[in-house]
N, C-alpha and C. Protein backbone atom coordinates (compact mmCIF):
# COMPACT_ATOMS: atom_id res chain seq x y z
N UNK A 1 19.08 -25.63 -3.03
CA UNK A 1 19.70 -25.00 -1.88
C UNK A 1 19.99 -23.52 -2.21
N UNK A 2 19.43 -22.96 -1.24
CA UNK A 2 19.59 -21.14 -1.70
C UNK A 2 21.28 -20.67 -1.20
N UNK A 3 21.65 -19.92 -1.61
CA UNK A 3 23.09 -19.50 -1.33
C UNK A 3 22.97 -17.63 0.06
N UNK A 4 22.57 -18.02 0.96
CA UNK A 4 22.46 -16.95 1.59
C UNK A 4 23.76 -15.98 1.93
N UNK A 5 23.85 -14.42 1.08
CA UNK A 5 25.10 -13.94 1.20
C UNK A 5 24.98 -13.01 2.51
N UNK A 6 26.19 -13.24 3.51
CA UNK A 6 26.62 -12.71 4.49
C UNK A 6 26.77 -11.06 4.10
N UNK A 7 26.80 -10.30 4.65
CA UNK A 7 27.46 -8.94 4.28
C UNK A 7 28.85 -8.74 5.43
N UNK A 8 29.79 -8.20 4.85
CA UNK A 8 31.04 -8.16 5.63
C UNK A 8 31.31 -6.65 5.13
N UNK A 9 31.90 -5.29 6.30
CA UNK A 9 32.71 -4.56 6.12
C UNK A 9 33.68 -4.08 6.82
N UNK A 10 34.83 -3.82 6.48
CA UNK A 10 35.95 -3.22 6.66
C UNK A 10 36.16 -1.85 6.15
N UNK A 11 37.40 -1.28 7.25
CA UNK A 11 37.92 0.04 7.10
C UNK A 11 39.31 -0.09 7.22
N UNK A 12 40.12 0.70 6.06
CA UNK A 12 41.42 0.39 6.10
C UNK A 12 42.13 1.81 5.59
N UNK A 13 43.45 1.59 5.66
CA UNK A 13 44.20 2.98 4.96
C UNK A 13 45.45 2.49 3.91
N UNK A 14 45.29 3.18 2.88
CA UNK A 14 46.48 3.29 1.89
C UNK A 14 47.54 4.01 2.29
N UNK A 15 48.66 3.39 2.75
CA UNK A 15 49.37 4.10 3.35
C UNK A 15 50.78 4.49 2.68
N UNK A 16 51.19 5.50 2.43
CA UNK A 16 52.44 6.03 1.41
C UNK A 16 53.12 7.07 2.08
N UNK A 17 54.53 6.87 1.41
CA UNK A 17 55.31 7.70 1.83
C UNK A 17 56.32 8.64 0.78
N UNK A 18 56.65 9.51 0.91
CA UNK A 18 56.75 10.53 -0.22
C UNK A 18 58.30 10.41 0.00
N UNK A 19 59.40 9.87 -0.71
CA UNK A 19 60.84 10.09 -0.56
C UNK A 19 61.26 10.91 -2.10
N UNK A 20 62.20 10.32 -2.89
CA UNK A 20 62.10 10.71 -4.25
C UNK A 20 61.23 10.21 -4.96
N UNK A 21 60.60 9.20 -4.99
CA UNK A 21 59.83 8.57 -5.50
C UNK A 21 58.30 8.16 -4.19
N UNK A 22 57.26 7.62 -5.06
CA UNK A 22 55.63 7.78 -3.89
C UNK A 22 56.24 6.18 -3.44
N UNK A 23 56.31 5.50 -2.47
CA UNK A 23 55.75 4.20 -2.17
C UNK A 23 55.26 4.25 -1.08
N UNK A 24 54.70 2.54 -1.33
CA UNK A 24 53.27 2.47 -0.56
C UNK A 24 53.84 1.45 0.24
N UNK A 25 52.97 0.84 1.19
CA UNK A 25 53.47 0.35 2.17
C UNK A 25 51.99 -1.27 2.47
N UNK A 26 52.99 -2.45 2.07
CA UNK A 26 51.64 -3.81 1.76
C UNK A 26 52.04 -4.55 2.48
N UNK A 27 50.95 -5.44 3.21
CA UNK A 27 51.18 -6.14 4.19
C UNK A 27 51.00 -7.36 3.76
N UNK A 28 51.32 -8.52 4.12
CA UNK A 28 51.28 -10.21 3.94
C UNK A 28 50.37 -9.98 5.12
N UNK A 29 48.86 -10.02 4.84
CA UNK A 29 47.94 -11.31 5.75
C UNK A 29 48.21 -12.64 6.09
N UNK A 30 47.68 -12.80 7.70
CA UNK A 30 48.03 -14.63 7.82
C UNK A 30 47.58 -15.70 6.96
N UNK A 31 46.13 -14.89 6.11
CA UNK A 31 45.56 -15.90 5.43
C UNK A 31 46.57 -15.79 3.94
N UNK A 32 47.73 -15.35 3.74
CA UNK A 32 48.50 -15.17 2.83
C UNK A 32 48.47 -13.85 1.80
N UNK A 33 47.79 -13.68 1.69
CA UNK A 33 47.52 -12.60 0.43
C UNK A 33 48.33 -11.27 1.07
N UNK A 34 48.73 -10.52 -0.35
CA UNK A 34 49.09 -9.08 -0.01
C UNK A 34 48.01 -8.12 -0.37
N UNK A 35 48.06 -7.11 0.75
CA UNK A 35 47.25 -6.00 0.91
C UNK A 35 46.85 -5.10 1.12
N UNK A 36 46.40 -3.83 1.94
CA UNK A 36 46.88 -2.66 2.78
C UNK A 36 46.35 -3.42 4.25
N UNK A 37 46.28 -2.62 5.51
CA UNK A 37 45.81 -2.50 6.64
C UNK A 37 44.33 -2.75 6.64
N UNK A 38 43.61 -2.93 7.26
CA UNK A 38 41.98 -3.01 7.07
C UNK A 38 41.77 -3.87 8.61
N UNK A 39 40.45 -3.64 8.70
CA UNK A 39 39.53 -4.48 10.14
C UNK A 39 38.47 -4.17 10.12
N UNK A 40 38.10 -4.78 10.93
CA UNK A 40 36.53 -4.51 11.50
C UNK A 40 36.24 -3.13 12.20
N UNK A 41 35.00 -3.18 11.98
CA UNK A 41 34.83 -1.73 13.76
C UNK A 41 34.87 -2.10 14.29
N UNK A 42 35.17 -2.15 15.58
CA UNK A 42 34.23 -2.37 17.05
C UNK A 42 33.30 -1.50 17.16
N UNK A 43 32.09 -2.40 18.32
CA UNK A 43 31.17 -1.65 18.57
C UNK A 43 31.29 -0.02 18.55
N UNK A 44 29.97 0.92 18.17
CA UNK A 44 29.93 1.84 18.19
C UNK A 44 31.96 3.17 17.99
N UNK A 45 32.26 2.07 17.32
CA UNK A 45 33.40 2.87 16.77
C UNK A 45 33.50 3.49 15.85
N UNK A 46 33.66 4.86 15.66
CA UNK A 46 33.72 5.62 14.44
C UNK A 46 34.60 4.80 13.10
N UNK A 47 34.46 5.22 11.44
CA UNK A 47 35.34 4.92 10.48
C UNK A 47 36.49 4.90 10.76
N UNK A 48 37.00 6.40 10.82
CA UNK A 48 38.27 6.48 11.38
C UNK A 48 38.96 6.05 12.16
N UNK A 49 38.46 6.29 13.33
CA UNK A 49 38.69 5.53 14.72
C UNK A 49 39.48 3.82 14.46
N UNK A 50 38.49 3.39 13.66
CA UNK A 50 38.71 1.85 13.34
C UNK A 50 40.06 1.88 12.13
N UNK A 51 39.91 2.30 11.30
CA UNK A 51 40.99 2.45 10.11
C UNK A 51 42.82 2.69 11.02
N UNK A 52 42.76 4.05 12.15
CA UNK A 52 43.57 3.94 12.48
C UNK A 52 43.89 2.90 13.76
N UNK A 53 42.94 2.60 14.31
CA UNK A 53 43.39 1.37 15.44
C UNK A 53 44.26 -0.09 14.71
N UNK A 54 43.55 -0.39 13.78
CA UNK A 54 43.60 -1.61 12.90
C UNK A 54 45.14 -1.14 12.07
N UNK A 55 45.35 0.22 11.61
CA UNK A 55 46.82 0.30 10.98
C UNK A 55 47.81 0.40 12.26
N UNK A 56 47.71 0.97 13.66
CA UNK A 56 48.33 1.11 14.74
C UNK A 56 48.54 -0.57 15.25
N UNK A 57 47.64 -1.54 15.13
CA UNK A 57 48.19 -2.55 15.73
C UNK A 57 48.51 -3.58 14.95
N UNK A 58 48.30 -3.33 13.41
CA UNK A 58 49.02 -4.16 12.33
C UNK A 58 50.30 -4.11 12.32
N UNK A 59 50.86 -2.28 11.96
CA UNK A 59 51.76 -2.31 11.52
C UNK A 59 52.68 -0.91 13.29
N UNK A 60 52.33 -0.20 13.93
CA UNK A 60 52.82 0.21 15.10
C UNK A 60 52.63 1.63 14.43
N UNK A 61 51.98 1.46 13.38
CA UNK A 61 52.02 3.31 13.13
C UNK A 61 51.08 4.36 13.97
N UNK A 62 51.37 5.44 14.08
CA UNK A 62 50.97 6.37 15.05
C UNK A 62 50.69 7.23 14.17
N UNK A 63 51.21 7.81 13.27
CA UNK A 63 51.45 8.94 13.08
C UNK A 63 51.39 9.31 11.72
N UNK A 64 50.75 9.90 11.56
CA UNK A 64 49.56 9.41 9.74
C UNK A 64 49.15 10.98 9.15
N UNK A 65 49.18 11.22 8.25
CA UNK A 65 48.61 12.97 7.79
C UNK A 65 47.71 12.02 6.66
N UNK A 66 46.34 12.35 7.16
CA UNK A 66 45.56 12.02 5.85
C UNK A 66 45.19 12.94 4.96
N UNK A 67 44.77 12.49 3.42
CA UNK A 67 44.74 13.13 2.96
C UNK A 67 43.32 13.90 2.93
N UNK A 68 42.25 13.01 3.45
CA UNK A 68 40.81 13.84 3.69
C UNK A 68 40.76 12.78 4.70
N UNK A 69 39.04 13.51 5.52
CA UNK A 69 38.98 13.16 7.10
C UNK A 69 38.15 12.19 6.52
N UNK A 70 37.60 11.90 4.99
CA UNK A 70 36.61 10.63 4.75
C UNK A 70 37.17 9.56 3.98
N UNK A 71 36.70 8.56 3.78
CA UNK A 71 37.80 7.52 3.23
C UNK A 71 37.68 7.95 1.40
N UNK A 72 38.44 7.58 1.08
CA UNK A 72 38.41 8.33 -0.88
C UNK A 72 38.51 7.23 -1.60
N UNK A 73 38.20 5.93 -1.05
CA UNK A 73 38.33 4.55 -2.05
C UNK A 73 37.26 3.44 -1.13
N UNK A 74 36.83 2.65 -2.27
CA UNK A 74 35.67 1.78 -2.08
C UNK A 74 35.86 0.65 -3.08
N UNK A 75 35.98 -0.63 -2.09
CA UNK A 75 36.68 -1.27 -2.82
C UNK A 75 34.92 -2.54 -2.39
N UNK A 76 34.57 -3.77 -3.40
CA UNK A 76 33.13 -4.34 -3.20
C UNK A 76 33.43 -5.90 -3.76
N UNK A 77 33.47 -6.78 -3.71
CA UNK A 77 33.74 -7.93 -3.92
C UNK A 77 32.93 -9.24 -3.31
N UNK A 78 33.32 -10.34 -3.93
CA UNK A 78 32.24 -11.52 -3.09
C UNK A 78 33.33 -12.26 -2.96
N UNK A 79 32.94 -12.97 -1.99
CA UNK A 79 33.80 -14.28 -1.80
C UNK A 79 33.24 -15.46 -1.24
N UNK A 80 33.65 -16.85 -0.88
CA UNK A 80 33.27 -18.03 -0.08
C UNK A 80 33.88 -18.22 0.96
N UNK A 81 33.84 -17.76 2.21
CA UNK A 81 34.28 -18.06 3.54
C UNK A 81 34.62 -19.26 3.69
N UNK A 82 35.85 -19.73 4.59
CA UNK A 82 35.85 -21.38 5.55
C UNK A 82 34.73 -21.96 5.78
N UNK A 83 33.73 -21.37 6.22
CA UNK A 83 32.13 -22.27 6.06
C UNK A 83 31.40 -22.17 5.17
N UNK A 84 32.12 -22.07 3.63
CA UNK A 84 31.41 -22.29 2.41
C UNK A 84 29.84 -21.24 2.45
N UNK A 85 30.01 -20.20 3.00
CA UNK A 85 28.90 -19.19 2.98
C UNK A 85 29.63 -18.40 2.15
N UNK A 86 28.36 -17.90 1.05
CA UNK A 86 28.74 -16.69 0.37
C UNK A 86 28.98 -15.15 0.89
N UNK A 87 29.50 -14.57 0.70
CA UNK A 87 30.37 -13.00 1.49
C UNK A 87 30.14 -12.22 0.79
N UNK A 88 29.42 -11.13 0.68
CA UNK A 88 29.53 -9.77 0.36
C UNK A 88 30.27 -8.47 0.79
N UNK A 89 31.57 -8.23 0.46
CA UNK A 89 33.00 -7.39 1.59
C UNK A 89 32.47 -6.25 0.72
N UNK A 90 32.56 -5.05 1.71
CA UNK A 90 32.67 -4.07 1.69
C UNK A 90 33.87 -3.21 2.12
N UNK A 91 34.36 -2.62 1.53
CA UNK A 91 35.80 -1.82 2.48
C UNK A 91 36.40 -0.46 1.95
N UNK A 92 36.07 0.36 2.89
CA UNK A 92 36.62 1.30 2.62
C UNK A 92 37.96 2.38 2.93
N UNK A 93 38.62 2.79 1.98
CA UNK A 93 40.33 3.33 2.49
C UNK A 93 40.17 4.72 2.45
N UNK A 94 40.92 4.86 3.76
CA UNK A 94 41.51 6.51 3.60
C UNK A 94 42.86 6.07 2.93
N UNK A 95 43.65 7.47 2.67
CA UNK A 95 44.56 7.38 2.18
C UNK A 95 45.81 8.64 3.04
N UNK A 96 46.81 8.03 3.41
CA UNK A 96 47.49 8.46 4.52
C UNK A 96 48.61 8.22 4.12
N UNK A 97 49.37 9.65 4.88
CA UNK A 97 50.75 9.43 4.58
C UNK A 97 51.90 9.48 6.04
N UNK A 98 52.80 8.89 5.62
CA UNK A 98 53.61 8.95 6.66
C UNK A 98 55.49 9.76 6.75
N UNK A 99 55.77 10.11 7.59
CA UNK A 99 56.98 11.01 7.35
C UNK A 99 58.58 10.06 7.55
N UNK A 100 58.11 8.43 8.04
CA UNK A 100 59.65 7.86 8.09
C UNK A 100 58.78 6.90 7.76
N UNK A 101 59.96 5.65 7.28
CA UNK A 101 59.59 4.26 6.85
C UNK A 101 59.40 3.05 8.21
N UNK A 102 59.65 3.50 9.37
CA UNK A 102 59.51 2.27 10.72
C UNK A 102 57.75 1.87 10.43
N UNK A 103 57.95 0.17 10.40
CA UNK A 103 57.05 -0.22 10.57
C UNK A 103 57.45 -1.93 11.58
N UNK A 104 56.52 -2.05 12.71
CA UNK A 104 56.40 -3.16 13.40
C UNK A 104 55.13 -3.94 13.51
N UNK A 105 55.24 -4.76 12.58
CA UNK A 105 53.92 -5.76 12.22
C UNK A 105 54.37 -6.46 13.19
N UNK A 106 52.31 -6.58 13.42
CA UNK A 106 52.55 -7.37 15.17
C UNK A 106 52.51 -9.43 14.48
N UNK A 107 53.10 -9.62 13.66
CA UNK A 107 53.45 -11.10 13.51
C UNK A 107 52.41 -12.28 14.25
N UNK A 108 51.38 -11.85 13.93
CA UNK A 108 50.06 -13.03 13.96
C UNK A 108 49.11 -12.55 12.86
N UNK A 109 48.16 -11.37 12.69
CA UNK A 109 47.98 -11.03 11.97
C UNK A 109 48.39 -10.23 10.52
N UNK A 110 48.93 -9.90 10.84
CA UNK A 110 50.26 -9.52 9.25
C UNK A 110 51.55 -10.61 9.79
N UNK A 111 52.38 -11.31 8.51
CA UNK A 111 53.00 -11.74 8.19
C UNK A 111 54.11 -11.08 7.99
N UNK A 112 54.24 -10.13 6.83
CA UNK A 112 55.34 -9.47 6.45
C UNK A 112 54.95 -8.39 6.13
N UNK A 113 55.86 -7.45 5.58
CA UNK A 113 55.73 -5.77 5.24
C UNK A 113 56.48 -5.69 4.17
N UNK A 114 56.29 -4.59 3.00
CA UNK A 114 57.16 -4.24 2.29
C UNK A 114 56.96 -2.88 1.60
N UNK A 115 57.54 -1.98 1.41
CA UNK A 115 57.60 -0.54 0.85
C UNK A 115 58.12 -0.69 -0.69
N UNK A 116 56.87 -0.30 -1.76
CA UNK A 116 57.23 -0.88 -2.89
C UNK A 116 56.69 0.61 -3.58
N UNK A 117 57.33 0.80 -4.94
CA UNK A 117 56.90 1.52 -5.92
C UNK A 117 55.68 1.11 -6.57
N UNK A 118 54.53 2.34 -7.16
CA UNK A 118 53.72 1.90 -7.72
C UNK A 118 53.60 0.47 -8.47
N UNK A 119 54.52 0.43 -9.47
CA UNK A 119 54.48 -0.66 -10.25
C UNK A 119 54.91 -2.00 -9.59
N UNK A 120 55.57 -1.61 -8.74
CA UNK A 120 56.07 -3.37 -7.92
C UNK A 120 54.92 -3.48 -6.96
N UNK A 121 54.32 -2.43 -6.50
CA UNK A 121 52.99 -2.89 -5.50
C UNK A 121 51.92 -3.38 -6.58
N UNK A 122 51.69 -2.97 -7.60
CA UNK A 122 50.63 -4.03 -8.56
C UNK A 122 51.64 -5.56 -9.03
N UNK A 123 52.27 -5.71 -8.97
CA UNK A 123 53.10 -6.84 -9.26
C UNK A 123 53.21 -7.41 -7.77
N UNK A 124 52.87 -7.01 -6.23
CA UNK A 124 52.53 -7.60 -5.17
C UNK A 124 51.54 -8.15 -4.87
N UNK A 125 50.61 -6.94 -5.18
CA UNK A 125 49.09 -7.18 -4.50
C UNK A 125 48.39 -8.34 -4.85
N UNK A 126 47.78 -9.42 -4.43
CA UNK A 126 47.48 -10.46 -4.51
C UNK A 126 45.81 -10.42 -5.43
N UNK A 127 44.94 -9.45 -4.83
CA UNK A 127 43.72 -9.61 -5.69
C UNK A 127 43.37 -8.57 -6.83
N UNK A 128 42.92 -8.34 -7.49
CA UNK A 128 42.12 -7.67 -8.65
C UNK A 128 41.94 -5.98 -7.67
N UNK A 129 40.84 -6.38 -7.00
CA UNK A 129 39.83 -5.47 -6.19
C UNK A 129 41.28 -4.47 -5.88
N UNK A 130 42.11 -5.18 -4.86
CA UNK A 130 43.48 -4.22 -4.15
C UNK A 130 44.27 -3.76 -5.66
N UNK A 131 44.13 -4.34 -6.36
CA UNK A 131 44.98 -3.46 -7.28
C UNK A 131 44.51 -2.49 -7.72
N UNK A 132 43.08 -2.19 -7.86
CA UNK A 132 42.36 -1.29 -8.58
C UNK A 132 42.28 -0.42 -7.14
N UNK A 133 42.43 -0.39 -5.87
CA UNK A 133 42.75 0.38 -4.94
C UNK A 133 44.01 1.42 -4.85
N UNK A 134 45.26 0.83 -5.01
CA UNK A 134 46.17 1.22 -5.37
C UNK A 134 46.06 1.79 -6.69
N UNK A 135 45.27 1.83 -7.81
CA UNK A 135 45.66 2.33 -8.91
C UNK A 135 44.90 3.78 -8.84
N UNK A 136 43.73 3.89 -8.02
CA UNK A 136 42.95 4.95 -7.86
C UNK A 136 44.00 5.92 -6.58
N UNK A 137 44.08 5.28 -6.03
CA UNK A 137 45.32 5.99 -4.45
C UNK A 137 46.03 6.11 -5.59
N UNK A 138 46.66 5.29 -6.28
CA UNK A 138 48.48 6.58 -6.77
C UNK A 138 47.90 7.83 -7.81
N UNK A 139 47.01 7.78 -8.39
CA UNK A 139 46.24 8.97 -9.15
C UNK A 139 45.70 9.64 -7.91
N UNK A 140 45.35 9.72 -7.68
CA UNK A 140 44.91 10.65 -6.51
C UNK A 140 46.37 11.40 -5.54
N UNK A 141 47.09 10.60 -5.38
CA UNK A 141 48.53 11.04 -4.88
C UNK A 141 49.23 11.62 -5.66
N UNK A 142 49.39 11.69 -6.92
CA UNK A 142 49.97 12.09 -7.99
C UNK A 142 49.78 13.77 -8.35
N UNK A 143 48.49 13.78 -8.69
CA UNK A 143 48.02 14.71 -8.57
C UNK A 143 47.89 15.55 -7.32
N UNK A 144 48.08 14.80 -6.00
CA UNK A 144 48.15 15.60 -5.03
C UNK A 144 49.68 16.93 -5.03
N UNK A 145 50.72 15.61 -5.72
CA UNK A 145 52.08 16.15 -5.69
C UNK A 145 52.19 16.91 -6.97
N UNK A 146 51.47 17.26 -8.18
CA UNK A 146 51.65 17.70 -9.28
C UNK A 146 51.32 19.35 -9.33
N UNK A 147 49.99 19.12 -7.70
CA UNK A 147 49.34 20.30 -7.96
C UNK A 147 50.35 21.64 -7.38
């Protein structure tokens, strides 16, 4: 039996907020795991376009300063879907910041929210792949604030 892999991609944003300290901002998926924002496109929908629709109706955010207009993280993984088909995910993050902490997860697709420091968001994040997301976003943020 051959294992035919699906290809899957997503667009999402790392989303942080600059107080005294950088934190980031992780969502509980319904399917459980913690993570950033992410979705699908819709048809003929730009990257962007999709990254911010999908963070606007996850979490109610509007209002975002990115840090470039292209996404700066690429995250590649396999997995086994509910119908035991193999998955090839693709997903890529901008990285965005925000100026207050309000967030309203629309409670079907995100679960919960939480605003964590670097080190407690790798002690959140549920997979490998998202941690090595976050570890490239807080170097990249770091240096944004150093320069």
């Amino acid at each position: 039996m051959s294992t035919v892999t699906k290809k899957d991609f997503s667009i999402g944003v790392v989303v942080f907020y600059k107080g005294k300290e950088v934190e980031y901002l992780l969502l509980k998926h319904k399917q459980g795991h913690w993570s950033f924002s992410k979705g699908h496109p819709d048809e003929d929908e730009r990257k962007l376009e999709t990254a911010l629709r999908e963070l606007r109706e996850e979490t109610g955010i509007r209002e975002l300063i990115l840090l470039n207009k292209e996404p700066l993280l690429k995250e590649k993984y396999k997995f086994i879907n509910k119908k035991s088909k193999h998955v090839l995910k693709n997903v890529e993050y901008y990285i965005g910041e925000v100026k207050d902490k309000i967030v309203h997860i629309d409670g079907t697709e995100i679960l919960e929210y939480k605003w964590c420091s670097y080190q407690t968001g790798l002690d959140t994040i549920t997979f490998k792949e998202s941690k090595n997301i976050l570890n490239e976003a807080n170097k990249i943020i770091q240096k944004q604030f150093d320069a």
